[in-house]
C-alpha atoms as a PDB file:
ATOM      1  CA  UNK A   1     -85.182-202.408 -69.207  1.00  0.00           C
ATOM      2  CA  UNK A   2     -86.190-204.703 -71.400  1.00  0.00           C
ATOM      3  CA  UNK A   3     -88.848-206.781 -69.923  1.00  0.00           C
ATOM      4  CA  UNK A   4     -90.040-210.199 -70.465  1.00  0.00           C
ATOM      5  CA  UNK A   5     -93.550-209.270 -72.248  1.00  0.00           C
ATOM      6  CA  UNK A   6     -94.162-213.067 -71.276  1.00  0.00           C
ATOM      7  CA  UNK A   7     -98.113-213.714 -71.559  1.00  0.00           C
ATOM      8  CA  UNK A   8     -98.373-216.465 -70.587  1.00  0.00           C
ATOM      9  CA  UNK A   9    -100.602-216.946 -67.080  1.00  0.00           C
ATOM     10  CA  UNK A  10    -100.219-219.901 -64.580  1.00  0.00           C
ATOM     11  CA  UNK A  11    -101.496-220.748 -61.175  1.00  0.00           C
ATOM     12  CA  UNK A  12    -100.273-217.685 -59.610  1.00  0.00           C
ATOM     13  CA  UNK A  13    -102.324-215.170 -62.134  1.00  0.00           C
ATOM     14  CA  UNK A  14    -100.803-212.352 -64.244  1.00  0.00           C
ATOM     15  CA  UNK A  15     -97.463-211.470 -62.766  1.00  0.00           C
ATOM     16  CA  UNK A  16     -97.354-208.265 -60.989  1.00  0.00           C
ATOM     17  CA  UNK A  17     -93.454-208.199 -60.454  1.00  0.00           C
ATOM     18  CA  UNK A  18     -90.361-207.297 -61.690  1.00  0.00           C
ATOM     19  CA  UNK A  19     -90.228-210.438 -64.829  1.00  0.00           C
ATOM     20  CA  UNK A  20     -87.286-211.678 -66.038  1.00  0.00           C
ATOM     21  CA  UNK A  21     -86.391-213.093 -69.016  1.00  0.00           C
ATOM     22  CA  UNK A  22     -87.303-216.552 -68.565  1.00  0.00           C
ATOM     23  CA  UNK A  23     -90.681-218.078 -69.958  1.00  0.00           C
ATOM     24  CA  UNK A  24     -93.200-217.787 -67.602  1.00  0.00           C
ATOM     25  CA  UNK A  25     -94.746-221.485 -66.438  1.00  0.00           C
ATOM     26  CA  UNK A  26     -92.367-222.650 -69.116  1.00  0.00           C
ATOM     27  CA  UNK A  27     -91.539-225.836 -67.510  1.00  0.00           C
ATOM     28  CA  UNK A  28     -94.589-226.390 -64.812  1.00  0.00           C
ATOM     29  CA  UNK A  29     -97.856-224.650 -64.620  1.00  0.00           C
ATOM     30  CA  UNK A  30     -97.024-224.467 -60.816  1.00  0.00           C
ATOM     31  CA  UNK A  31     -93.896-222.366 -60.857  1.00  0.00           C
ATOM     32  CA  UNK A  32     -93.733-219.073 -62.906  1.00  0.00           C
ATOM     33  CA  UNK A  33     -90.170-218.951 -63.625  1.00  0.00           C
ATOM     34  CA  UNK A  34     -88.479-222.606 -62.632  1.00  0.00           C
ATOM     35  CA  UNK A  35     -85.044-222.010 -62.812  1.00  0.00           C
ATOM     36  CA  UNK A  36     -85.048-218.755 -60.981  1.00  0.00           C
ATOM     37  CA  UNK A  37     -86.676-220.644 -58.452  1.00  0.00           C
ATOM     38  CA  UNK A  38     -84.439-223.794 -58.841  1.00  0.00           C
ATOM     39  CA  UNK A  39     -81.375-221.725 -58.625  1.00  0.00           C
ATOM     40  CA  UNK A  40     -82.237-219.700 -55.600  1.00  0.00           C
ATOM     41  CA  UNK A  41     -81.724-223.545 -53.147  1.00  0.00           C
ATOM     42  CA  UNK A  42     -77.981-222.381 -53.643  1.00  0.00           C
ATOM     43  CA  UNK A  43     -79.140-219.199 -51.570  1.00  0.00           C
ATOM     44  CA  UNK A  44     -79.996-221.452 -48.476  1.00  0.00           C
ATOM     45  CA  UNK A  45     -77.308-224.259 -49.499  1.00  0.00           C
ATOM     46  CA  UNK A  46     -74.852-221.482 -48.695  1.00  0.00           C
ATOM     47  CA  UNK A  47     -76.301-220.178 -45.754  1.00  0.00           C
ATOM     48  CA  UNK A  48     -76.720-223.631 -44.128  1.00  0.00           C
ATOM     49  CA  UNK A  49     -73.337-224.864 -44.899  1.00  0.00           C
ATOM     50  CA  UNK A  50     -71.919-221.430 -43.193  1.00  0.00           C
ATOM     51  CA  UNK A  51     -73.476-221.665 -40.384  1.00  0.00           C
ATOM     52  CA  UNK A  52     -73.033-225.185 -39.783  1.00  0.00           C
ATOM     53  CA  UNK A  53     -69.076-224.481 -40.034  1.00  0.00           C
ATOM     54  CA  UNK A  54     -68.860-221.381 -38.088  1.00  0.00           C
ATOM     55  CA  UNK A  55     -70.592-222.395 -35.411  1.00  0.00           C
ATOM     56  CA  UNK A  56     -68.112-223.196 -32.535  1.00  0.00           C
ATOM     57  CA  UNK A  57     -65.986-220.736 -31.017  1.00  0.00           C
ATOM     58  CA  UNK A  58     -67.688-218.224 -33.612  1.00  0.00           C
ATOM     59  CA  UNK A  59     -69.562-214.807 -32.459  1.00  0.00           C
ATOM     60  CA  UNK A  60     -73.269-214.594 -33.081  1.00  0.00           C
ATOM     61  CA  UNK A  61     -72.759-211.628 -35.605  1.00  0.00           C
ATOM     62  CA  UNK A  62     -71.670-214.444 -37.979  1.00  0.00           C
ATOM     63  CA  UNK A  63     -74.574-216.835 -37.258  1.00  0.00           C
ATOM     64  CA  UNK A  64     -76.649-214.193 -38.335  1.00  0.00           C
ATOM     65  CA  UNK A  65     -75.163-213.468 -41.453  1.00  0.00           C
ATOM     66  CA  UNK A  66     -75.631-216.967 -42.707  1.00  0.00           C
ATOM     67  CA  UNK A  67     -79.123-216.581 -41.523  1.00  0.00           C
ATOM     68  CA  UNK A  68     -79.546-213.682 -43.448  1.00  0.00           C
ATOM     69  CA  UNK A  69     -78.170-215.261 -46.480  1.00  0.00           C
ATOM     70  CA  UNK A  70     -81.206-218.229 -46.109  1.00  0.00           C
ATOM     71  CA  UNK A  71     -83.856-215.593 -45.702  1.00  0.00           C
ATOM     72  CA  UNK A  72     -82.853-214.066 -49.123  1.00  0.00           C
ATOM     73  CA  UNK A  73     -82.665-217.886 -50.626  1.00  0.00           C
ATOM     74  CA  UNK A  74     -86.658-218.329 -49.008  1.00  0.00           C
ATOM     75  CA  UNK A  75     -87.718-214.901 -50.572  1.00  0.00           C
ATOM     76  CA  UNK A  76     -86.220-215.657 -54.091  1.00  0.00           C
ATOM     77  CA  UNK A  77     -88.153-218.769 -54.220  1.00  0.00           C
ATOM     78  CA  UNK A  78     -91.161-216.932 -53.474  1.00  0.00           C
ATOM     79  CA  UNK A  79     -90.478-214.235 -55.640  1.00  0.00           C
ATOM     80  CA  UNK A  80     -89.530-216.317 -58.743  1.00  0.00           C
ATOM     81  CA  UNK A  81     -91.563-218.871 -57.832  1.00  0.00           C
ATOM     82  CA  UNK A  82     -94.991-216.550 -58.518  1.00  0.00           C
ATOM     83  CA  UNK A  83     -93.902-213.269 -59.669  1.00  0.00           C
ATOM     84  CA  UNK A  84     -95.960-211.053 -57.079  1.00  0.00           C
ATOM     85  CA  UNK A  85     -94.400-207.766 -56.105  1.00  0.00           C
ATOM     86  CA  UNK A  86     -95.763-208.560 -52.608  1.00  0.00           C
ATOM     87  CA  UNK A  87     -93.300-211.591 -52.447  1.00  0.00           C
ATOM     88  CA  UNK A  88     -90.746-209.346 -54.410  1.00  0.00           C
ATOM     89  CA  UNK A  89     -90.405-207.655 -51.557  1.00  0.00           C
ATOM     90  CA  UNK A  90     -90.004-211.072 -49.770  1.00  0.00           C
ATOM     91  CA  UNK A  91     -86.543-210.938 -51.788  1.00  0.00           C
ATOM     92  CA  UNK A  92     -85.566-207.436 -51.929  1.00  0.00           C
ATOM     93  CA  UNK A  93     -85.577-206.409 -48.491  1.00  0.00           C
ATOM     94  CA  UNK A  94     -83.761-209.537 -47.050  1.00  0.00           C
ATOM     95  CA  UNK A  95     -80.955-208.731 -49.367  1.00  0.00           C
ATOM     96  CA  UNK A  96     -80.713-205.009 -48.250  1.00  0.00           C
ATOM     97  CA  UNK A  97     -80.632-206.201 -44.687  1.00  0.00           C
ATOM     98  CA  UNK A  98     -78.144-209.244 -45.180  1.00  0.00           C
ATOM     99  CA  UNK A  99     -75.966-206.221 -47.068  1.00  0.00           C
ATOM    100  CA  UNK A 100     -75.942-204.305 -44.508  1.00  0.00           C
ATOM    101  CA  UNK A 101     -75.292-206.736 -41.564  1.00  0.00           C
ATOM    102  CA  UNK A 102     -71.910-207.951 -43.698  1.00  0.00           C
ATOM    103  CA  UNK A 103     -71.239-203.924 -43.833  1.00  0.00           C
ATOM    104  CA  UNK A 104     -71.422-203.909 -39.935  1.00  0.00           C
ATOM    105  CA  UNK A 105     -69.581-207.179 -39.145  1.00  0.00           C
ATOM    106  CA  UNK A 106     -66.482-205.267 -41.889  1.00  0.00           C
ATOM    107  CA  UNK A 107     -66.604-201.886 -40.040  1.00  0.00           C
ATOM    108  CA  UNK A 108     -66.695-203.425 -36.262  1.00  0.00           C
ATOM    109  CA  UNK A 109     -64.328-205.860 -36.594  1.00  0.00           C
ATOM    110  CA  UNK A 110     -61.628-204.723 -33.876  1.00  0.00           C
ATOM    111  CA  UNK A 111     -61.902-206.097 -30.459  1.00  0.00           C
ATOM    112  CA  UNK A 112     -63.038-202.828 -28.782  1.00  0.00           C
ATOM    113  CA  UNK A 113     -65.980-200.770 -31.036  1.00  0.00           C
ATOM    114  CA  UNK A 114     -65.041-198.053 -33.122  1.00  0.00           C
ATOM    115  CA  UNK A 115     -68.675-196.430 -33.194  1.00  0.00           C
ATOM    116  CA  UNK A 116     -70.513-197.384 -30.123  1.00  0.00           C
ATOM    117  CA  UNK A 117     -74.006-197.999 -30.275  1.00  0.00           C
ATOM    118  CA  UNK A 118     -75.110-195.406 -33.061  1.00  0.00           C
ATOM    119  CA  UNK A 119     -73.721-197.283 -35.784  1.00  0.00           C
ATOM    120  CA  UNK A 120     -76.270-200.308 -35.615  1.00  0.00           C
ATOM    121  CA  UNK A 121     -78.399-197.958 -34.777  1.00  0.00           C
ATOM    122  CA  UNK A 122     -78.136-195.874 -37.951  1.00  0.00           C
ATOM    123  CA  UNK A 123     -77.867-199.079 -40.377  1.00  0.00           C
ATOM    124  CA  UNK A 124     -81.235-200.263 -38.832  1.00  0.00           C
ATOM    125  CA  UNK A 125     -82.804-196.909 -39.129  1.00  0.00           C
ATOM    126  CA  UNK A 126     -81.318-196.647 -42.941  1.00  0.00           C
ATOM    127  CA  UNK A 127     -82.751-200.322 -43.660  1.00  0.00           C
ATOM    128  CA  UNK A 128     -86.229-199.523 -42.157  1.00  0.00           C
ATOM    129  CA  UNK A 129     -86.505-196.088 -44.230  1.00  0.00           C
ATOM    130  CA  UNK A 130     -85.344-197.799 -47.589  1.00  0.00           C
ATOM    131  CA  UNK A 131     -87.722-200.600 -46.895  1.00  0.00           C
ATOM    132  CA  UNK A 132     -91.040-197.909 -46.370  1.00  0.00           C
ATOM    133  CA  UNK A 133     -90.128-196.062 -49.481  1.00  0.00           C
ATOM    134  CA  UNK A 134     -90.192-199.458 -51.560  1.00  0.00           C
ATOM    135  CA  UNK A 135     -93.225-200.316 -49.761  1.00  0.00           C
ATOM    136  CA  UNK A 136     -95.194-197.144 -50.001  1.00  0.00           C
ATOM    137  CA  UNK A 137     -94.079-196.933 -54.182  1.00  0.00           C
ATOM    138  CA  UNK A 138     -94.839-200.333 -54.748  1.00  0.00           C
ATOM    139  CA  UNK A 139     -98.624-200.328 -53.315  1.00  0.00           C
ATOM    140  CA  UNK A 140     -99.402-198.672 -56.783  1.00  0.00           C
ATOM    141  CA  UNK A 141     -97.429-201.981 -58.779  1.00  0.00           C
ATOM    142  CA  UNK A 142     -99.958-202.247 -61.786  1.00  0.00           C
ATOM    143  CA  UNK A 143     -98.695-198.583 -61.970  1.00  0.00           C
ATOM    144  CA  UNK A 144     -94.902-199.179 -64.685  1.00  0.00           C
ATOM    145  CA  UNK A 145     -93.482-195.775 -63.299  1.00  0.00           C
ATOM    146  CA  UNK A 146     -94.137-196.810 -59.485  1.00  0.00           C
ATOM    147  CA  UNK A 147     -92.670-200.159 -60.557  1.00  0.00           C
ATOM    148  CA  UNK A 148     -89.528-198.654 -61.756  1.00  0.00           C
ATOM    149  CA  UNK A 149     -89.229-196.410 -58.513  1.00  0.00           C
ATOM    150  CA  UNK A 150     -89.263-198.876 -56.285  1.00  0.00           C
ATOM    151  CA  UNK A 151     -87.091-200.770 -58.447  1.00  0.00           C
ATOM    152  CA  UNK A 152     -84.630-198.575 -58.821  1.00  0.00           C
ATOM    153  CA  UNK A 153     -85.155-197.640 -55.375  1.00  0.00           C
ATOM    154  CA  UNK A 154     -83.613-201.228 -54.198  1.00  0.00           C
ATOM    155  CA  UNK A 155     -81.621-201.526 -56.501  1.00  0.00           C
ATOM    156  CA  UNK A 156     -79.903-197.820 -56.130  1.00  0.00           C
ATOM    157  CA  UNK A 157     -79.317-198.449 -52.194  1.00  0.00           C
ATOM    158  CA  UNK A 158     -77.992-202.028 -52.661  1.00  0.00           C
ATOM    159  CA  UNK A 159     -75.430-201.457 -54.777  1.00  0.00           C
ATOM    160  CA  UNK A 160     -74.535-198.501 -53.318  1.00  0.00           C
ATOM    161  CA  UNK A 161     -73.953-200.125 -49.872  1.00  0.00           C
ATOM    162  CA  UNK A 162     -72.589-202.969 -51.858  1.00  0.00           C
ATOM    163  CA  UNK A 163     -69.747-200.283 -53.329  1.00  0.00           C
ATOM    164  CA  UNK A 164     -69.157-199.536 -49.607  1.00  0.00           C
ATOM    165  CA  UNK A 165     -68.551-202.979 -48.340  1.00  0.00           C
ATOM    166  CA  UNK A 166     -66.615-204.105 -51.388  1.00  0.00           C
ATOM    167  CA  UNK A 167     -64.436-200.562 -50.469  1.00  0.00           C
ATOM    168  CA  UNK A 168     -63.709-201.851 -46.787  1.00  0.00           C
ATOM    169  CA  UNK A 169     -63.018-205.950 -48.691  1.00  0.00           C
ATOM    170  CA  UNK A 170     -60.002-203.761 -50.457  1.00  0.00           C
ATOM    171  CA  UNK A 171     -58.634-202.131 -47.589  1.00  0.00           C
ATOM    172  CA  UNK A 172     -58.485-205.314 -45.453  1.00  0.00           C
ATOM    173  CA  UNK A 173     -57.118-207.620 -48.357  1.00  0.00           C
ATOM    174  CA  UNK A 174     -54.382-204.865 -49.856  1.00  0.00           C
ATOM    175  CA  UNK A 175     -53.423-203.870 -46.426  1.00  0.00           C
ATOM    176  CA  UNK A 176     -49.290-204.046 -45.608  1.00  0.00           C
ATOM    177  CA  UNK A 177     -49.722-206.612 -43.637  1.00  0.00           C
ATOM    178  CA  UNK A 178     -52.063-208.936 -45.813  1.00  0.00           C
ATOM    179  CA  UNK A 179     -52.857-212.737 -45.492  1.00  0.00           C
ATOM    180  CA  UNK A 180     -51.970-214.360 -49.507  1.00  0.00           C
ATOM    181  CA  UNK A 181     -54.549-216.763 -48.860  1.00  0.00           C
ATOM    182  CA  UNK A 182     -57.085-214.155 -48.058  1.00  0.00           C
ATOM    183  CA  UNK A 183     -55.974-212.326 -51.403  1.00  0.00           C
ATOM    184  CA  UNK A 184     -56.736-215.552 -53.078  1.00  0.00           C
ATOM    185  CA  UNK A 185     -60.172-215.802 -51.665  1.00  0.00           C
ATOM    186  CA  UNK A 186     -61.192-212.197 -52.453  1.00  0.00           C
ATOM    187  CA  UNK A 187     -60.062-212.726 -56.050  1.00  0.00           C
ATOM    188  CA  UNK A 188     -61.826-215.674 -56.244  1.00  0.00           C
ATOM    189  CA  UNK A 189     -64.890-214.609 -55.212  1.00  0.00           C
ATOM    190  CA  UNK A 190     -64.314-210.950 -56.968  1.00  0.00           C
ATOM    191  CA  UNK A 191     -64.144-212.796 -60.229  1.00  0.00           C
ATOM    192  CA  UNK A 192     -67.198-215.290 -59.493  1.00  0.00           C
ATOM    193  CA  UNK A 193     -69.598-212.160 -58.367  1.00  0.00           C
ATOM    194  CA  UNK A 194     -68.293-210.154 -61.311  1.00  0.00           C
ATOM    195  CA  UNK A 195     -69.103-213.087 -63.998  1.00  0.00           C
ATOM    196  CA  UNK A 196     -73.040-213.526 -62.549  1.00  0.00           C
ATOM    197  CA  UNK A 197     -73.790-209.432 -62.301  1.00  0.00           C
ATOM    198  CA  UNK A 198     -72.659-209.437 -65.751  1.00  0.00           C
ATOM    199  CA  UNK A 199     -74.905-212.308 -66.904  1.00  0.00           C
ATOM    200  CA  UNK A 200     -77.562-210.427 -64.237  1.00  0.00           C
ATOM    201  CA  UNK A 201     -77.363-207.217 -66.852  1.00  0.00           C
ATOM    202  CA  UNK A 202     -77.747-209.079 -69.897  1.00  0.00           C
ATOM    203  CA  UNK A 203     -80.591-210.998 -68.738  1.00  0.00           C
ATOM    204  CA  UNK A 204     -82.285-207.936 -67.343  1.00  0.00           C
ATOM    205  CA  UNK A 205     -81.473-205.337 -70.275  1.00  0.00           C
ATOM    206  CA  UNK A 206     -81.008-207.633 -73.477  1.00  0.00           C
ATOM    207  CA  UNK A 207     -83.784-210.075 -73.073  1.00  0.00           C
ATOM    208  CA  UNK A 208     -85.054-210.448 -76.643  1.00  0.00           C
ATOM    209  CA  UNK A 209     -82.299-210.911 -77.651  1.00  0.00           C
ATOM    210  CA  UNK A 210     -81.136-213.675 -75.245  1.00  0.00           C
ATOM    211  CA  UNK A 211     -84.701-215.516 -76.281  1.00  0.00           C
ATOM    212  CA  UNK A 212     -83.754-215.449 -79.938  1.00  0.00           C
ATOM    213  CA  UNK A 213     -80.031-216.767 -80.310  1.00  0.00           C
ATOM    214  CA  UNK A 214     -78.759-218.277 -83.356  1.00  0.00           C
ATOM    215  CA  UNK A 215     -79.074-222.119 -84.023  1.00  0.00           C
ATOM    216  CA  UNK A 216     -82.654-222.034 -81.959  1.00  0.00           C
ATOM    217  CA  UNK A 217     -79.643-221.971 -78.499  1.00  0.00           C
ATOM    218  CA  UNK A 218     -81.818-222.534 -75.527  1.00  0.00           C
ATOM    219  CA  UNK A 219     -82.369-219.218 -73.006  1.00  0.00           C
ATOM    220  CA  UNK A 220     -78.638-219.309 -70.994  1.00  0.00           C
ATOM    221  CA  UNK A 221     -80.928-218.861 -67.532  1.00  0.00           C
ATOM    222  CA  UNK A 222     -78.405-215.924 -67.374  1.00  0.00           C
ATOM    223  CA  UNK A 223     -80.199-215.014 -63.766  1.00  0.00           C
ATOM    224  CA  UNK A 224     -80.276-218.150 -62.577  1.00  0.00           C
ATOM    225  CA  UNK A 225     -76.516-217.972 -63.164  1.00  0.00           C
ATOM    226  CA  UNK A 226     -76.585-215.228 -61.185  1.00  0.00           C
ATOM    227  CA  UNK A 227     -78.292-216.420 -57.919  1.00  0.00           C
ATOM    228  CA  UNK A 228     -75.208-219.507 -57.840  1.00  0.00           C
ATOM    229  CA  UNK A 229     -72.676-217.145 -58.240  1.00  0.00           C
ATOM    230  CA  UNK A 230     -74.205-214.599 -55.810  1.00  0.00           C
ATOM    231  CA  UNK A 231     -74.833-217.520 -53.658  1.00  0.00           C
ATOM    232  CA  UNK A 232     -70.602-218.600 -53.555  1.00  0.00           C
ATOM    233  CA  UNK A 233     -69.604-214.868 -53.439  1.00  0.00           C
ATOM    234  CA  UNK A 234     -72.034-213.952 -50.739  1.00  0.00           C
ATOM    235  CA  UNK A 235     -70.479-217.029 -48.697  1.00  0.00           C
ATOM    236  CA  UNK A 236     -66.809-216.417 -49.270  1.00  0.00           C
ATOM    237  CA  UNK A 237     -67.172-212.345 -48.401  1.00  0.00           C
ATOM    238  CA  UNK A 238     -69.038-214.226 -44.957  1.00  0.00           C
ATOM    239  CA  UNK A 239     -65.668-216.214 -44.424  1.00  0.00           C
ATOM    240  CA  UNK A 240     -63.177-213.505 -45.233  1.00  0.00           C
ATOM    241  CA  UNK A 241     -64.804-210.929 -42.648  1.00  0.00           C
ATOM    242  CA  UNK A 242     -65.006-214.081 -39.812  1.00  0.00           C
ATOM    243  CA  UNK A 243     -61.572-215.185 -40.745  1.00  0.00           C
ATOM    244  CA  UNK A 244     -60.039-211.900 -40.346  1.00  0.00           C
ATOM    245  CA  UNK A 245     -62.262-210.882 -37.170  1.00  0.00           C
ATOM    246  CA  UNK A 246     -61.104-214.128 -35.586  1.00  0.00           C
ATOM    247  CA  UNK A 247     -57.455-213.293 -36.599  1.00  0.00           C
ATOM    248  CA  UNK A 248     -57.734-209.686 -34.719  1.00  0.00           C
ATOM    249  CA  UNK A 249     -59.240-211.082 -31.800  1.00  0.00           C
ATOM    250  CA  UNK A 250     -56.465-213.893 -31.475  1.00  0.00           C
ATOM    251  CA  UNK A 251     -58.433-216.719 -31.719  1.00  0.00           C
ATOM    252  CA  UNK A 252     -55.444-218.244 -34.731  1.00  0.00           C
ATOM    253  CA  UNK A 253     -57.633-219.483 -37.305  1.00  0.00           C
ATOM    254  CA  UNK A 254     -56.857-221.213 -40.517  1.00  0.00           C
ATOM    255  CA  UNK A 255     -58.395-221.348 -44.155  1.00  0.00           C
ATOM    256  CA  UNK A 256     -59.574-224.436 -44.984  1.00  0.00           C
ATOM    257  CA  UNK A 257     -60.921-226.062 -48.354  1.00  0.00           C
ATOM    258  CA  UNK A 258     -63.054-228.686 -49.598  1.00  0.00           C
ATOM    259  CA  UNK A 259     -62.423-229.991 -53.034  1.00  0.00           C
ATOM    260  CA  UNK A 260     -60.421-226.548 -53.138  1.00  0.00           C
ATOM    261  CA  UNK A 261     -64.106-224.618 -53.802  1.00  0.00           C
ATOM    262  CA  UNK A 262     -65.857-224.607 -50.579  1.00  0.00           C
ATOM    263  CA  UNK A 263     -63.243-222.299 -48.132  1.00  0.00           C
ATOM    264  CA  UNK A 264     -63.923-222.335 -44.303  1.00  0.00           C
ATOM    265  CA  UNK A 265     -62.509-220.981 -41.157  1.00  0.00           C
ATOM    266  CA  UNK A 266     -60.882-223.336 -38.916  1.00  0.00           C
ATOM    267  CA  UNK A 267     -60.295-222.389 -35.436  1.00  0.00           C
ATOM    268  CA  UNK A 268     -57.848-224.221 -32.896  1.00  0.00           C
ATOM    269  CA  UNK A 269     -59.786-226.866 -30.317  1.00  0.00           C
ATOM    270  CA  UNK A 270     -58.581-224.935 -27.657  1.00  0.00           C
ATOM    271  CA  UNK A 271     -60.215-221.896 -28.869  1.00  0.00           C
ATOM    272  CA  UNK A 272     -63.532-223.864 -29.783  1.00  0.00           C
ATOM    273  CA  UNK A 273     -63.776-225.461 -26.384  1.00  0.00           C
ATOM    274  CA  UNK A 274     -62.815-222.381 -24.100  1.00  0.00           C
ATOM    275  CA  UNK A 275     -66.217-222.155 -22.646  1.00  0.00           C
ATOM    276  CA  UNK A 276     -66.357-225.825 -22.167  1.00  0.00           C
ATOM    277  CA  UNK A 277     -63.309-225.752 -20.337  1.00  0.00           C
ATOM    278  CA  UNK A 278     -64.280-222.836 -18.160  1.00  0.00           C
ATOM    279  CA  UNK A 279     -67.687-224.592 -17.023  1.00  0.00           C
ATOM    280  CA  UNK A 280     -65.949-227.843 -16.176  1.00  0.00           C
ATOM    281  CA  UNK A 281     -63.215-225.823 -14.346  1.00  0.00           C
ATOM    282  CA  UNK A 282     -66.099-224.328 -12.854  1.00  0.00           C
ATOM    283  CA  UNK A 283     -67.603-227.569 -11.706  1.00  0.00           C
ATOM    284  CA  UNK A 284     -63.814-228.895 -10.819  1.00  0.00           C
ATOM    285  CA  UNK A 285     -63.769-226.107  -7.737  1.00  0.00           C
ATOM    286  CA  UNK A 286     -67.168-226.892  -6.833  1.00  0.00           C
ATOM    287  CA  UNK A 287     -67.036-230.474  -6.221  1.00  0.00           C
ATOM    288  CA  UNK A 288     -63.632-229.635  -4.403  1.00  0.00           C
ATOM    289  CA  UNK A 289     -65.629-227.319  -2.320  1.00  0.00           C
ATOM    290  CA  UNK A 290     -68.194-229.565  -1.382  1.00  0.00           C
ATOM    291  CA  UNK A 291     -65.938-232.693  -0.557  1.00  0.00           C
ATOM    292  CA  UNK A 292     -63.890-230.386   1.844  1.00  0.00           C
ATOM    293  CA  UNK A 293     -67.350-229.488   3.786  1.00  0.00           C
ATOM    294  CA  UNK A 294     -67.984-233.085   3.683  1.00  0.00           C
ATOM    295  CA  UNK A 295     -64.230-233.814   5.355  1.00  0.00           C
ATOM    296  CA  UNK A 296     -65.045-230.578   7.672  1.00  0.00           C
ATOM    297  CA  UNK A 297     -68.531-232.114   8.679  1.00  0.00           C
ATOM    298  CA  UNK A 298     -67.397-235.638   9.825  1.00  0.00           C
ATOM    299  CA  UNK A 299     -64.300-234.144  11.704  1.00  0.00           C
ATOM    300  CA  UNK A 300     -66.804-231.861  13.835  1.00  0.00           C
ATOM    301  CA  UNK A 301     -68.483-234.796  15.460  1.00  0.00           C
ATOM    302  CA  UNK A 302     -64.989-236.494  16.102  1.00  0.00           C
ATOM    303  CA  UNK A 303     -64.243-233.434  18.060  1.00  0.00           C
ATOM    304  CA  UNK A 304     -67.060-232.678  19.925  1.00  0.00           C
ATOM    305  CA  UNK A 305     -67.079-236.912  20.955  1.00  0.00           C
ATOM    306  CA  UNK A 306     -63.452-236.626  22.219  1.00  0.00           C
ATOM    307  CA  UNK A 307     -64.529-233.429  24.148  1.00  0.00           C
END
């Protein structure tokens, strides 16, 4: 890798994470690497804006995907914002987790479970084990090799589990009986993810030479690139997997757009307001209950009078 050898020390101290190649405290002695930490708002932009759409008539799995999206936008602030491993960790583990949930919500999408219990189970269990190792290498972070363990470490188990849930996106877009407007969103965000991972490996492995372009060009913030396009694909990956649940489970939901970039899932009122309507149904029988008691109780009286 070639690291930012960035000496510059601000508020935070000497950084003891993973450093990027933007200047450190380049634009505020507050904030170790601005735009990283600028760019990561998109994180929780994204996850707010998802969950404020898919919130009625939507299962909780989804809720907490969006959520899970947030968390990683909080713990790429802290990261970025004062290169600590501690707070690396802050960002690292989040996006394992939120990887992982999006891998469950693609493999248990029919209406009955395909795996039971076990399968949550064993992603938890894989989550917690992944997160000790990175823990337990990265107590020894003024230590370069431990560094690049537990680096490597993440970044080994996310993109494998990445691979795995990209697999299942395939098999659910290229199916027989595939949705075109699905296809289009998968491409879409396909092609935006694949732009910023690029610009990610640049940033990460050609640094020097990304400070030094020709004509004195300003540092491209290639990784903060990277965290808005993470950021859209993330969200669109969220809507594809609620948009086809939804669809298997009947519910007849639509793709919407806003300014055609921002897709959402749409689902009929009727669907949105089932629960509604069953509580007021609900309350429809009981008030019908109670007035014919009432009717019952003034007719005894007449009786027992005419008696």
């Amino acid at each position: 890798m070639d690291y930012n050898n960035n000496s510059v020390e601000g508020f935070w101290g000497k950084p003891t994470s993973t450093d990027w190649c933007e200047k450190n405290y380049d634009v505020t002695h507050y904030i170790a690497e601005f735009f990283n930490t600028l760019s990561s708002l998109c994180m929780i932009s994204a996850g707010i804006f998802g969950m404020i759409m898919h919130s009625k008539g939507f299962e909780l799995r989804y809720t907490i995907a969006f959520v899970s999206i947030i968390v990683v936008g909080i713990g790429s602030i802290l990261f970025h914002g004062t290169l600590l491993f501690s707070l690396q960790l802050f960002d690292e583990i989040p996006m394992m987790f939120c990887v992982l949930i999006l891998l469950y919500n693609l493999v248990e999408n029919k209406s009955q479970k395909k795996f039971g219990i076990w399968f949550p189970t064993l992603l938890i269990c894989w989550g917690v084990g992944i997160t000790s190792v990175m823990i337990g290498s990265g107590k020894e972070y003024d230590n370069e090799i431990m560094q690049d363990i537990e680096f490597y470490v993440f970044q080994g188990t996310f993109v494998i589990t990445s691979i795995i849930v990209y697999i299942y996106t395939i098999l659910i877009v290229f199916n027989p009986e595939g949705d075109p407007s699905v296809t289009k969103l998968w491409l879409l965000g396909s092609a935006v993810f694949l732009f910023g991972y690029i610009g990610w490996h640049i940033d990460l492995h050609f640094c020097s030479v990304v400070n030094q372009l020709p004509l004195s060009l300003p540092n491209p913030q290639l990784h903060a690139w990277w965290h808005l396009t993470a950021s859209y694909g993330s969200y669109i990956l969220c809507v594809l997997v609620s948009y086809e649940r939804t669809k298997i489970l009947s519910k007849k939901p639509t793709l919407k757009w806003i300014f055609n970039i921002l897709p959402f899932v749409r689902l009929p009122v009727h669907n949105t307001n089932k629960n509604n309507e069953k509580r007021l149904f609900k309350n429809k029988k009981e008030l019908l209950y109670d007035d014919e008691n009432e009717q019952l109780d003034e007719k005894v009286p007449l009786l027992k009078d005419e008696n």
